[in-house]
Protein backbone atom coordinates (compact mmCIF):
# COMPACT_ATOMS: atom_id res chain seq x y z
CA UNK A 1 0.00 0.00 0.00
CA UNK A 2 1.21 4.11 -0.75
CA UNK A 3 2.59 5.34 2.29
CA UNK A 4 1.17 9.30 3.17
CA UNK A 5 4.72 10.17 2.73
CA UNK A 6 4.64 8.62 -0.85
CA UNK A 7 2.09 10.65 -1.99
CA UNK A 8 3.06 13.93 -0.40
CA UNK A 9 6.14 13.41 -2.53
CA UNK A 10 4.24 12.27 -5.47
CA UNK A 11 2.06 15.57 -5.20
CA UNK A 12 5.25 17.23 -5.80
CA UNK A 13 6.07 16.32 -9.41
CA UNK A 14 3.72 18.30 -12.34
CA UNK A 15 3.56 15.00 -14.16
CA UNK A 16 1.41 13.54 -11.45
CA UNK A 17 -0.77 16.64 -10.55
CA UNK A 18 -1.51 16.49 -14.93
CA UNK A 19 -2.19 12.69 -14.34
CA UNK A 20 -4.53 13.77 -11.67
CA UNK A 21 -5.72 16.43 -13.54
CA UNK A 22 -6.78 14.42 -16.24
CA UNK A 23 -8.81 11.94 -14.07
CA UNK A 24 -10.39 14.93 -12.66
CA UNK A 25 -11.55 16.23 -15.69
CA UNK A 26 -12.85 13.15 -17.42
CA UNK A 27 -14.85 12.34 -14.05
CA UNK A 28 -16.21 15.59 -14.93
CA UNK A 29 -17.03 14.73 -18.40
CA UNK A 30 -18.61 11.73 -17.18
CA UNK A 31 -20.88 13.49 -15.00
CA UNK A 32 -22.29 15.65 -17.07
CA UNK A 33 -22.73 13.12 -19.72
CA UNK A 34 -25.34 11.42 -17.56
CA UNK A 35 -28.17 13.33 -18.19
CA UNK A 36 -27.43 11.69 -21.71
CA UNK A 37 -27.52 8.23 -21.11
CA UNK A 38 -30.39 5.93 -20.54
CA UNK A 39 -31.61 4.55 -17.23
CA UNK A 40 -29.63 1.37 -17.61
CA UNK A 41 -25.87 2.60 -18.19
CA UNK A 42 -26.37 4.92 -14.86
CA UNK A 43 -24.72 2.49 -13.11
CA UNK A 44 -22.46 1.45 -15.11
CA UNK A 45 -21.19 5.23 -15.27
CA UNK A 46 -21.35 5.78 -11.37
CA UNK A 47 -18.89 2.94 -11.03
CA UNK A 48 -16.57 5.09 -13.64
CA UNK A 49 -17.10 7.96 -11.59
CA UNK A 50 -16.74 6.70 -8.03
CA UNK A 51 -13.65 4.99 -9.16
CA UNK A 52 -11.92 8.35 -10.54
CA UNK A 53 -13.31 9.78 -7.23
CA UNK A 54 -11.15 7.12 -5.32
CA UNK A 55 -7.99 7.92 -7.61
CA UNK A 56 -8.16 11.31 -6.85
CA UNK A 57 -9.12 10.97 -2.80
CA UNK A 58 -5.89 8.21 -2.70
CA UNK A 59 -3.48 10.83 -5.15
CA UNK A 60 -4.41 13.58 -2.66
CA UNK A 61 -5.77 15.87 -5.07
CA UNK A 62 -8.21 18.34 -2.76
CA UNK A 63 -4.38 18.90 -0.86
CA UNK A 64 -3.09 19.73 -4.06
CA UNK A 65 -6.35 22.37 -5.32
CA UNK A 66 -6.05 23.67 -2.20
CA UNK A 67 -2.23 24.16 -2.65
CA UNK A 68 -2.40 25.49 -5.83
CA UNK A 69 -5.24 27.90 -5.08
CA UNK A 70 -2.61 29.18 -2.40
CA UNK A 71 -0.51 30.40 -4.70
């Protein structure tokens, strides 16, 4: 399992805040594609959502918004 020390490091380097970034974004997508889809793939999209929302909870992304916003 990443350590908390792992990913304060990783949230260090710009090529993991743009891999971040990029999950954030297509979660995004995803979201407001639902009003889209039919009843049936709801669920199916969720999943893809709550899964990006766990990438971005375990890469520490609101630490690093709330870093950058800092700035």
């Amino acid at each position: 399992m990443i350590t908390d020390e792992q990913i304060d490091r990783l949230s260090h380097i710009d090529d993991f805040v743009a891999f971040l970034q990029e999950v954030r974004d297509r979660r995004e997508s995803t979201i407001q594609s639902l009003h889209e889809k039919a009843d049936g793939s709801v669920q199916q999209i969720a999943g893809r959502i709550l899964e990006a929302d766990d990438i971005l909870k375990m890469g520490g992304w609101e630490e690093i918004e709330n870093r950058r916003k800092a700035r």
